[in-house]
N, C-alpha and C. Protein backbone atom coordinates (compact mmCIF):
# COMPACT_ATOMS: atom_id res chain seq x y z
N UNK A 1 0.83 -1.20 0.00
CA UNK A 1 0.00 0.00 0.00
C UNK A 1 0.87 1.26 0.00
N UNK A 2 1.99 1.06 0.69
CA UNK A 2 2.84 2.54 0.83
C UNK A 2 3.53 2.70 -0.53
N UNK A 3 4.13 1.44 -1.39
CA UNK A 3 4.58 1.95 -2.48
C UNK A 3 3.25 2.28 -3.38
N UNK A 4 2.03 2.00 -3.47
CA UNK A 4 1.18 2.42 -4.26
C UNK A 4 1.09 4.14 -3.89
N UNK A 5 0.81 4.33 -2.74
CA UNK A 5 0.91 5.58 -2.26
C UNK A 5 1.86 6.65 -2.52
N UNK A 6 3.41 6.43 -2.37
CA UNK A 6 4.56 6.50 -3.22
C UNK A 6 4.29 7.00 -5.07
N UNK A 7 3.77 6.02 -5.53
CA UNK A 7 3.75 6.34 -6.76
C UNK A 7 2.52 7.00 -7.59
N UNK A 8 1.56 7.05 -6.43
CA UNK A 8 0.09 8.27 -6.56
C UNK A 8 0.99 9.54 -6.08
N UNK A 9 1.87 9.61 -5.22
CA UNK A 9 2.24 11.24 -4.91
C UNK A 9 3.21 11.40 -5.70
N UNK A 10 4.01 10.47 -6.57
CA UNK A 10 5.76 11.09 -7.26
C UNK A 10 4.04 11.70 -8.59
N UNK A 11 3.08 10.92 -8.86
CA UNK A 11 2.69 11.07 -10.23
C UNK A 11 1.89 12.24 -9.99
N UNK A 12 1.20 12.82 -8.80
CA UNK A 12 0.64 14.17 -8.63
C UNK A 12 1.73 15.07 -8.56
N UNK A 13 3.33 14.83 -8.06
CA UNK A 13 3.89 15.78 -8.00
C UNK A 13 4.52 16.19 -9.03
N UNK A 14 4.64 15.13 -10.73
CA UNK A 14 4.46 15.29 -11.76
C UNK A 14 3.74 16.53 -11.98
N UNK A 15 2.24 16.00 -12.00
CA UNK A 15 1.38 16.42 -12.78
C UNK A 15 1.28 17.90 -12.12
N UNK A 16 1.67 18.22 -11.26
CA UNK A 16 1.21 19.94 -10.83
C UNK A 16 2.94 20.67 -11.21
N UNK A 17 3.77 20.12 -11.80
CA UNK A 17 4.57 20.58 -12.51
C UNK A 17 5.17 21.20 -13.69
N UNK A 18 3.98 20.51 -14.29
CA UNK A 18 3.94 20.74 -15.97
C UNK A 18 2.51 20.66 -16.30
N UNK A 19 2.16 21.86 -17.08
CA UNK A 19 0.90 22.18 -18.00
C UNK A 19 1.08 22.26 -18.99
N UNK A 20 0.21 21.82 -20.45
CA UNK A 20 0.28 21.81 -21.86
C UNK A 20 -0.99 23.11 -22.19
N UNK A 21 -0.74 23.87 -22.71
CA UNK A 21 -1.67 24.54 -23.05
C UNK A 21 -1.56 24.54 -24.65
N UNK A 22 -2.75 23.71 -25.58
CA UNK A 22 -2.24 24.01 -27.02
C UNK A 22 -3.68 24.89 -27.50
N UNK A 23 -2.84 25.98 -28.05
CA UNK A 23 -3.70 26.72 -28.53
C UNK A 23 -4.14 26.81 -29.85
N UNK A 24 -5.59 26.44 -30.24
CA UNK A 24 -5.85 26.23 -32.54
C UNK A 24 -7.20 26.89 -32.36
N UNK A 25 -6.77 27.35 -33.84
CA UNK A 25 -7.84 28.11 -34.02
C UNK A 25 -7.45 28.68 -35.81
N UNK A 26 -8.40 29.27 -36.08
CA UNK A 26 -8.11 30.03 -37.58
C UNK A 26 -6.52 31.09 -37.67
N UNK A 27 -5.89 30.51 -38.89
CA UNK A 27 -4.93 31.47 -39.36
C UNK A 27 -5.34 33.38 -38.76
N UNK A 28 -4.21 33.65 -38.04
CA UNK A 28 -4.68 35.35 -37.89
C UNK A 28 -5.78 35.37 -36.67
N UNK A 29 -6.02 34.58 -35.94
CA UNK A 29 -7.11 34.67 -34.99
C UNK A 29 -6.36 34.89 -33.35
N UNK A 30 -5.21 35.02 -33.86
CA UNK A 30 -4.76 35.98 -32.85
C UNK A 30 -4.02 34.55 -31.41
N UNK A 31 -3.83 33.88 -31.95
CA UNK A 31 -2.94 32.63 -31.05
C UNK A 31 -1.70 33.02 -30.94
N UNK A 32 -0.95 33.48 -31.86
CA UNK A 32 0.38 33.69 -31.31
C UNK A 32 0.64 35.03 -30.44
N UNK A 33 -0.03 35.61 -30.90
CA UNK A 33 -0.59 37.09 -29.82
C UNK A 33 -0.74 36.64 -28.56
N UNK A 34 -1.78 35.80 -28.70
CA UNK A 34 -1.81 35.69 -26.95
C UNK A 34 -0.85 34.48 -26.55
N UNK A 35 -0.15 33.78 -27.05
CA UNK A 35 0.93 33.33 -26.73
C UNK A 35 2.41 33.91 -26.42
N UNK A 36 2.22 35.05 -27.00
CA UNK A 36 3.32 35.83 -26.60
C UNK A 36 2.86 36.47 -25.24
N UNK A 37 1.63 36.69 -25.32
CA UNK A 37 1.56 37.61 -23.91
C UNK A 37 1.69 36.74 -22.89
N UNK A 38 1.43 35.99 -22.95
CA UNK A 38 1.46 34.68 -21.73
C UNK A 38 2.93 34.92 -21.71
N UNK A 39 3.68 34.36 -22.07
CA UNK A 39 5.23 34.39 -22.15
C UNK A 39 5.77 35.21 -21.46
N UNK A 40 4.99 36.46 -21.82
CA UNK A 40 5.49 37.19 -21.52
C UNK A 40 5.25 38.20 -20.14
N UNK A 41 4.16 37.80 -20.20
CA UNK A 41 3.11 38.10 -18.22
C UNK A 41 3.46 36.80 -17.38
N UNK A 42 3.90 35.51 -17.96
CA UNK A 42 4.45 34.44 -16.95
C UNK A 42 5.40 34.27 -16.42
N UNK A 43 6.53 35.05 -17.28
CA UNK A 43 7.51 35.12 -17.15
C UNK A 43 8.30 36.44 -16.70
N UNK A 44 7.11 37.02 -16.27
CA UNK A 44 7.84 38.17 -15.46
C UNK A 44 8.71 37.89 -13.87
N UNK A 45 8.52 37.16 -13.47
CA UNK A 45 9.55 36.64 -12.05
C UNK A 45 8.76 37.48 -11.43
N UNK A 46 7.87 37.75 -10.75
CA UNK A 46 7.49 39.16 -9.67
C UNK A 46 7.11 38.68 -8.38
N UNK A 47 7.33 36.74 -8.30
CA UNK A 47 7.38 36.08 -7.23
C UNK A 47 5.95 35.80 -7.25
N UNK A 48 5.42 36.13 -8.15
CA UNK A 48 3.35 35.88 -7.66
C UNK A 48 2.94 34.87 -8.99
N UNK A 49 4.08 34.33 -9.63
CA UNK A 49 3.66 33.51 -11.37
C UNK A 49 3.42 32.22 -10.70
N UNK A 50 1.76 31.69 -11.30
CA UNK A 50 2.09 30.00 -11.21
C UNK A 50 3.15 29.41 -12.08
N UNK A 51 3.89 29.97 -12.88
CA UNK A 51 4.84 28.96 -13.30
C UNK A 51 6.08 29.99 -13.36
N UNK A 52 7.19 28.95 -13.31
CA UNK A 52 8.60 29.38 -13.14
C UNK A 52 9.15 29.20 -14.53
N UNK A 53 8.70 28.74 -15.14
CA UNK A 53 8.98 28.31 -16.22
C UNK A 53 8.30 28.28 -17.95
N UNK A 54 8.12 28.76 -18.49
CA UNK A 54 7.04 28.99 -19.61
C UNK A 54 7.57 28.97 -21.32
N UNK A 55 7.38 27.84 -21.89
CA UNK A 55 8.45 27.08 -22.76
C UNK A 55 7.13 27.82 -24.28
N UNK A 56 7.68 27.99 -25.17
CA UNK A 56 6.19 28.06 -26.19
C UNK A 56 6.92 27.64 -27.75
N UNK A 57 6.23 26.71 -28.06
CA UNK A 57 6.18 25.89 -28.97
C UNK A 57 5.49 26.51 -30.41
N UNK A 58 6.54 26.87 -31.01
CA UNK A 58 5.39 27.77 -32.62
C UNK A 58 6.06 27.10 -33.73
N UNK A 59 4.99 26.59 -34.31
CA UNK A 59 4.60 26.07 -35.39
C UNK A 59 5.82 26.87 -36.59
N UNK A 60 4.80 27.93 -36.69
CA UNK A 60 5.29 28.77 -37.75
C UNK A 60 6.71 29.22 -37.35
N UNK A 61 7.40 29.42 -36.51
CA UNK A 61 8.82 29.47 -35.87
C UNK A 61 9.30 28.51 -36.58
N UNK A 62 8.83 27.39 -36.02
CA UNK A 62 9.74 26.06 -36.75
C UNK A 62 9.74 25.75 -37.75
N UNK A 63 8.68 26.48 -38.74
CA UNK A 63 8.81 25.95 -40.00
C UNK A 63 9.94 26.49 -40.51
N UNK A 64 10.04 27.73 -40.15
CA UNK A 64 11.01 29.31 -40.86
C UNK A 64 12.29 28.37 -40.57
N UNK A 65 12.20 28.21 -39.54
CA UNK A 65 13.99 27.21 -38.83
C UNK A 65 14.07 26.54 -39.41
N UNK A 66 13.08 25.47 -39.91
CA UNK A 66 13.71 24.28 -40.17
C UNK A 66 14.10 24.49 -42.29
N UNK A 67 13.16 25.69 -42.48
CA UNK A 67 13.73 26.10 -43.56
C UNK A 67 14.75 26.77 -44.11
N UNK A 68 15.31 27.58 -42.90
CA UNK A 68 16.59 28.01 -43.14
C UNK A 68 17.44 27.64 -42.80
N UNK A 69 17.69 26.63 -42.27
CA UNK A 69 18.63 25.30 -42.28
C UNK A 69 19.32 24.77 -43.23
N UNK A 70 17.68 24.59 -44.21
CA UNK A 70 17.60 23.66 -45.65
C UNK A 70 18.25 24.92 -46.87
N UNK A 71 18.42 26.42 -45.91
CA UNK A 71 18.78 27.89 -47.53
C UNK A 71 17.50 27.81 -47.98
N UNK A 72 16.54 27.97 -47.63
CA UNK A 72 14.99 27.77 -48.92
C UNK A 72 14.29 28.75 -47.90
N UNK A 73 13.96 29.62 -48.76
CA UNK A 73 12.81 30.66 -47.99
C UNK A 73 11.53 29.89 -48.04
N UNK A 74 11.41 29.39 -49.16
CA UNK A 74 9.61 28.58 -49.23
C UNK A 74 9.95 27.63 -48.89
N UNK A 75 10.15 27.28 -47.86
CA UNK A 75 10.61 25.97 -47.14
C UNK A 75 11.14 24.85 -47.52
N UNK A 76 10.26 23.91 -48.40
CA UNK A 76 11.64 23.08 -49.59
C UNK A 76 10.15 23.27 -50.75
N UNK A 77 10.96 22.71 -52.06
CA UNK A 77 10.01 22.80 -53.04
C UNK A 77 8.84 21.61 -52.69
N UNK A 78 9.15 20.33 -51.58
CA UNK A 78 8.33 19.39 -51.55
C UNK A 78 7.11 20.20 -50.60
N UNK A 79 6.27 21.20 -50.72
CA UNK A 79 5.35 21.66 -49.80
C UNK A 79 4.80 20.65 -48.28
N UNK A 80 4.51 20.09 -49.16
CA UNK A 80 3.64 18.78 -48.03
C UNK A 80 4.87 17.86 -47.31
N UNK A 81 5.90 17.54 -48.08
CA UNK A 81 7.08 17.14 -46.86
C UNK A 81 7.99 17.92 -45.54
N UNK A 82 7.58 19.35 -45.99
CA UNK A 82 7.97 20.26 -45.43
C UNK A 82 7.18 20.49 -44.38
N UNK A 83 5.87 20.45 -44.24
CA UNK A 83 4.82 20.59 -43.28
C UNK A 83 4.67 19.03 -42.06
N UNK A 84 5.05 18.16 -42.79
CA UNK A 84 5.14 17.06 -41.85
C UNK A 84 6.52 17.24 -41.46
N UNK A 85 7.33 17.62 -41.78
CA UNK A 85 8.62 17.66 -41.00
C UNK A 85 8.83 18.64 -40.01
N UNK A 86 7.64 19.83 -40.48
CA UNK A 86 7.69 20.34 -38.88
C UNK A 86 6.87 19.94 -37.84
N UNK A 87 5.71 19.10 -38.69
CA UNK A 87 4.84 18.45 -37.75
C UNK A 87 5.53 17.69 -36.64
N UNK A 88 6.20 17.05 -37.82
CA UNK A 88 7.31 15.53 -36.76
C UNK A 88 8.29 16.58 -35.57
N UNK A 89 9.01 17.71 -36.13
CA UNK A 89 9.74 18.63 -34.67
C UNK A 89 9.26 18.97 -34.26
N UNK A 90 7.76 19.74 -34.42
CA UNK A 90 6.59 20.15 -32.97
C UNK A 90 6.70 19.14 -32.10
N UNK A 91 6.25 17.67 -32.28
CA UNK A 91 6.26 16.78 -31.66
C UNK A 91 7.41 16.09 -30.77
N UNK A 92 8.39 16.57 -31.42
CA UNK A 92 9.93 16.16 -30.87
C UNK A 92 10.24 17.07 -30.09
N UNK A 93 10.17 18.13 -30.14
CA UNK A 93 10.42 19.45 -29.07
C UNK A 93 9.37 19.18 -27.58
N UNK A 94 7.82 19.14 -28.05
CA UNK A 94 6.77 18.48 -26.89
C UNK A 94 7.29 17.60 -26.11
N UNK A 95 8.01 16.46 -26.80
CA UNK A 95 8.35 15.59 -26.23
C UNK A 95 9.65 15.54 -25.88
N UNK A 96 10.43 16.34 -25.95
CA UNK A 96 11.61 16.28 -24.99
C UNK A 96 11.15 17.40 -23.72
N UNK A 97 10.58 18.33 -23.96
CA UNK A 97 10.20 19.27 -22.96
C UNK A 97 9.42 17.96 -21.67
N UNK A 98 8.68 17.52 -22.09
CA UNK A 98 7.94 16.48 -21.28
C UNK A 98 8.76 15.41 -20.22
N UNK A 99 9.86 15.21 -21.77
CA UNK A 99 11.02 14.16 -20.67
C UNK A 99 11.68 14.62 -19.83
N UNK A 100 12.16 15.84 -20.08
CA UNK A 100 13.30 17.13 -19.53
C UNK A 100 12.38 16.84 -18.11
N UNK A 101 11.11 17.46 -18.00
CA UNK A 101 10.76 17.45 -16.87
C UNK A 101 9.81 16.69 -16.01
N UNK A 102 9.93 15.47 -16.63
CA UNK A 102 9.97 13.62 -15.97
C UNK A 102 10.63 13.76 -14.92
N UNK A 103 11.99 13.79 -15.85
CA UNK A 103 13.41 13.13 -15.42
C UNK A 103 14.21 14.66 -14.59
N UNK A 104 13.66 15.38 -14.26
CA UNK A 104 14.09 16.67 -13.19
C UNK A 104 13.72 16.10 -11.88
N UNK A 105 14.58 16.92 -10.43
CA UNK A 105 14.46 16.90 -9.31
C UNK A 105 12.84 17.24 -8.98
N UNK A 106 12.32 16.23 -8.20
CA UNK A 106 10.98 16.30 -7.93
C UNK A 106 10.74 17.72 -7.16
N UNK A 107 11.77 18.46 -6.64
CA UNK A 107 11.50 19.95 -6.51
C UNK A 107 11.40 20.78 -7.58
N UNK A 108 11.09 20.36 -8.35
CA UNK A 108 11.36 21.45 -9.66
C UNK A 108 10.52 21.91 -9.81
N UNK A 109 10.35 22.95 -10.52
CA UNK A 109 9.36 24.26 -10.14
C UNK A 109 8.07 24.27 -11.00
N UNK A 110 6.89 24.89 -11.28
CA UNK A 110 6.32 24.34 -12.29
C UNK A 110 6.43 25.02 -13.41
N UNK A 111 6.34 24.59 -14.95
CA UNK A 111 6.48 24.74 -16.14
C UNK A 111 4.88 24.80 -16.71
N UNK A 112 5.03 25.45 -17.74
CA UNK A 112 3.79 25.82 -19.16
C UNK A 112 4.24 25.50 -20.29
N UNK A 113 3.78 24.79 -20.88
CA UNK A 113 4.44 24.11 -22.45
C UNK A 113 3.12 24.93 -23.39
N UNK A 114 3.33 25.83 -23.96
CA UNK A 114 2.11 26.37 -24.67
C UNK A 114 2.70 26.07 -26.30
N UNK A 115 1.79 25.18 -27.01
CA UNK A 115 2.18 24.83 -28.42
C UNK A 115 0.90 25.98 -29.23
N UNK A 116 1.21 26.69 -30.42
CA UNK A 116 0.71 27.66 -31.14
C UNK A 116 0.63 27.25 -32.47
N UNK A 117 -0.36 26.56 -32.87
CA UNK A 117 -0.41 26.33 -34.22
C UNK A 117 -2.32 26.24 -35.03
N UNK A 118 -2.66 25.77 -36.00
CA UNK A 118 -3.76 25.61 -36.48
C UNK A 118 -4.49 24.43 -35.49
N UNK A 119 -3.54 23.92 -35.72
CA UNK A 119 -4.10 22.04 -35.32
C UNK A 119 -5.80 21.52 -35.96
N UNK A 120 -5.49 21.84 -36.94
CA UNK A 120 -6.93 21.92 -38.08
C UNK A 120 -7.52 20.62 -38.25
N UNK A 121 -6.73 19.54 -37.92
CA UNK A 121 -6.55 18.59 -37.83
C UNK A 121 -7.28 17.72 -37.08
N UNK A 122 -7.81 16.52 -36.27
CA UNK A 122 -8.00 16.15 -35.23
C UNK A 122 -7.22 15.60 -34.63
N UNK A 123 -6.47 14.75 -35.92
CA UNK A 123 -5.54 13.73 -35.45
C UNK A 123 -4.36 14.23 -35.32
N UNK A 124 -4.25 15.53 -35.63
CA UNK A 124 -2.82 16.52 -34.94
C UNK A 124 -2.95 16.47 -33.45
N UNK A 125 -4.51 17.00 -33.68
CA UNK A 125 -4.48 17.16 -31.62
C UNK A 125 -4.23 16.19 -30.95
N UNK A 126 -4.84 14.59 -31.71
CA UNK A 126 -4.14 13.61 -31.30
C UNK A 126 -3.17 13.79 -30.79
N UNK A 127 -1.76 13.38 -31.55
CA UNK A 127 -0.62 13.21 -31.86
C UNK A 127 -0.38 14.02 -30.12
N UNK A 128 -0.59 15.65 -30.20
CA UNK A 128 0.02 15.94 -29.06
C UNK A 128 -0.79 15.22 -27.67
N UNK A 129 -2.09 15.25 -27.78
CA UNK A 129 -2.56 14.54 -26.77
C UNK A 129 -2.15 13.33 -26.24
N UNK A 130 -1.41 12.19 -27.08
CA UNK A 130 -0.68 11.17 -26.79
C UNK A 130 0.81 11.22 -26.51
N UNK A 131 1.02 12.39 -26.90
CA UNK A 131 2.82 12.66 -26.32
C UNK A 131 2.64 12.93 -25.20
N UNK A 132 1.47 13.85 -24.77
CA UNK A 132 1.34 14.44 -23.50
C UNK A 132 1.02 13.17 -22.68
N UNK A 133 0.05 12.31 -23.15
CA UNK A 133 -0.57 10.93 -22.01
C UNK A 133 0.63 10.04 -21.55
N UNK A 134 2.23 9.93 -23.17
CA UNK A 134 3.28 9.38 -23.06
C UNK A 134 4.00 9.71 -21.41
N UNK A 135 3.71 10.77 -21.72
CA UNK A 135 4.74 11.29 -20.28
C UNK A 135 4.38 12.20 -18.98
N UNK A 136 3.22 12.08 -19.09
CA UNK A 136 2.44 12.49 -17.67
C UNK A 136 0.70 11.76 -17.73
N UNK A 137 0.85 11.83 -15.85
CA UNK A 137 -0.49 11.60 -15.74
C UNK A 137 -1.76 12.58 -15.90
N UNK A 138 -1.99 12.36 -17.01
CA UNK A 138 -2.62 13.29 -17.78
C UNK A 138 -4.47 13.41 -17.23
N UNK A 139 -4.42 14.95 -17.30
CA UNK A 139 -5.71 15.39 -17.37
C UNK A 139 -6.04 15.76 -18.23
N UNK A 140 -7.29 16.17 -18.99
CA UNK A 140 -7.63 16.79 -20.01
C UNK A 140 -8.67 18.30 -19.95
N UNK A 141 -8.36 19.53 -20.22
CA UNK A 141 -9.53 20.09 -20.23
C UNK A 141 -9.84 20.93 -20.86
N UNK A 142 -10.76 21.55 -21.55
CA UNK A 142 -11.11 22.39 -22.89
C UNK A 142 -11.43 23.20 -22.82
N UNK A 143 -11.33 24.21 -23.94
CA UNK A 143 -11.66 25.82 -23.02
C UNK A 143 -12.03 26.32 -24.83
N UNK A 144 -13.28 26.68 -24.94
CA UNK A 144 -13.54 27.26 -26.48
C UNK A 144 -13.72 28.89 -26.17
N UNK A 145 -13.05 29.59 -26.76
CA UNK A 145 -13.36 30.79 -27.20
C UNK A 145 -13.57 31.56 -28.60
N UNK A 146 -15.22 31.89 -28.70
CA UNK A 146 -15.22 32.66 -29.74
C UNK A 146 -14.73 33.06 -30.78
N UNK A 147 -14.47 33.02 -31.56
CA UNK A 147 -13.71 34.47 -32.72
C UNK A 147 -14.54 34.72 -33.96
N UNK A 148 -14.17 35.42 -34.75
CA UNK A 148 -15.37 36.17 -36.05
C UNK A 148 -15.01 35.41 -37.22
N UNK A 149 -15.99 34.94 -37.50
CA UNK A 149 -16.28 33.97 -39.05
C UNK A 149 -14.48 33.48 -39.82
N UNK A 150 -14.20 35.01 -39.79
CA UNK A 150 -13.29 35.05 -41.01
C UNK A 150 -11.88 35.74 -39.97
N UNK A 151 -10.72 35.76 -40.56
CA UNK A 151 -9.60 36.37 -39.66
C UNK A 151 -9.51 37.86 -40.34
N UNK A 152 -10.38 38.07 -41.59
CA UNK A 152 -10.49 39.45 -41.90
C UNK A 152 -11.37 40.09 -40.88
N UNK A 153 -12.24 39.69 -40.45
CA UNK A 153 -13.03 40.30 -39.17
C UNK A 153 -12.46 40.39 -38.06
N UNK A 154 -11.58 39.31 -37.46
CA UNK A 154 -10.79 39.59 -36.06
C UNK A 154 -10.02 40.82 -36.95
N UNK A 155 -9.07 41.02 -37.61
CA UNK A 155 -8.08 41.82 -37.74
C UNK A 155 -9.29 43.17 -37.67
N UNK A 156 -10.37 43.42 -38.56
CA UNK A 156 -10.88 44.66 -38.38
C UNK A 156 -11.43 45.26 -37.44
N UNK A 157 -11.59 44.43 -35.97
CA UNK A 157 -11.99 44.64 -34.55
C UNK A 157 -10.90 45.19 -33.60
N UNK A 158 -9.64 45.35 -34.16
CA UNK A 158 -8.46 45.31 -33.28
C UNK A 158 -8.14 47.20 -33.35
C-alpha cells in the first residue's frame, strides 16, 4: 500500500509541474498574440507567477527554422514534406520538454508548455494529446473561445 501511495504522490507531484496549453484556431485569430503575452506576463519573475517556467512551442517558428537550415525561404520545393517535418519537430520538441521534466528533481518548479499552431486537424491534436498521455499523468480540459467567421473580421476589430 505505501509503495502504491509512493507512486500516486511522485505522479501528482508530476502532474502539478507541468501544463500543456495548445492553442488552434483560424490562421490570424490571434494565437500567437496571446501566446506571446502569456510568455510574456508568466515570465515576469514578480514572485506571484504559477509557473517558473514557460516554454512556447510555434509552429510557424519552426517551420522558418527548419527552412533556413535547408537555404529555402519557401521551405523546400516538396510543400507537403515540409509541413510534416515540422509536424514531426513540434512533436519532438513536446516531447523532450515532457522528458526534460519527468526526469528533473521532484523539486522542480512548475512549467507551461504552450504549443501555437492551427491544429486543423484532429488527429494533430491527437498526436500531441498522446505525447502528453506518453509522459504524464494526464488530465484533459477544454476551453472554447469565440472568434469572427473570417480572420479578416478579427483583424478589423483590433
Amino acid at each position: 500500500n505505501s509503495k502504491h501511495q509512493m507512486t500516486a504522490d511522485g505522479l501528482q507531484s508530476q502532474h502539478n509541474r507541468v501544463s500543456v496549453l495548445l492553442l488552434c484556431g483560424l490562421p490570424g485569430s490571434g494565437k500567437s498574440t496571446l501566446a506571446k503575452t502569456l510568455v510574456t506576463q508568466l515570465s515576469s519573475k514578480d514572485g506571484d507567477d504559477p509557473y517558473d517556467a514557460v516554454e512556447w512551442i510555434c509552429y510557424d517558428a519552426i517551420a522558418t527554422e527548419l527552412a533556413e537550415l535547408q537555404g529555402d525561404d519557401t521551405h523546400t520545393p516538396d510543400l507537403l514534406q515540409a509541413w510534416r517535418d515540422t509536424r514531426k519537430e513540434t512533436l519532438v520538441r513536446l516531447d523532450a520538454l515532457l522528458e526534460a521534466n519527468a526526469n528533473a528533481n521532484a523539486k522542480c518548479n512548475r512549467t507551461l508548455i504552450i504549443l501555437d499552431d492551427n491544429f486543423h486537424l484532429r488527429s494533430m491534436r491527437r498526436q500531441v494529446f498522446q505525447t502528453c498521455q506518453k509522459r504524464l499523468a494526464l488530465t484533459s480540459t477544454s476551453t472554447s473561445t469565440p472568434t469572427p467567421a473570417s480572420a479578416n473580421d478579427c483583424k478589423s476589430n483590433m
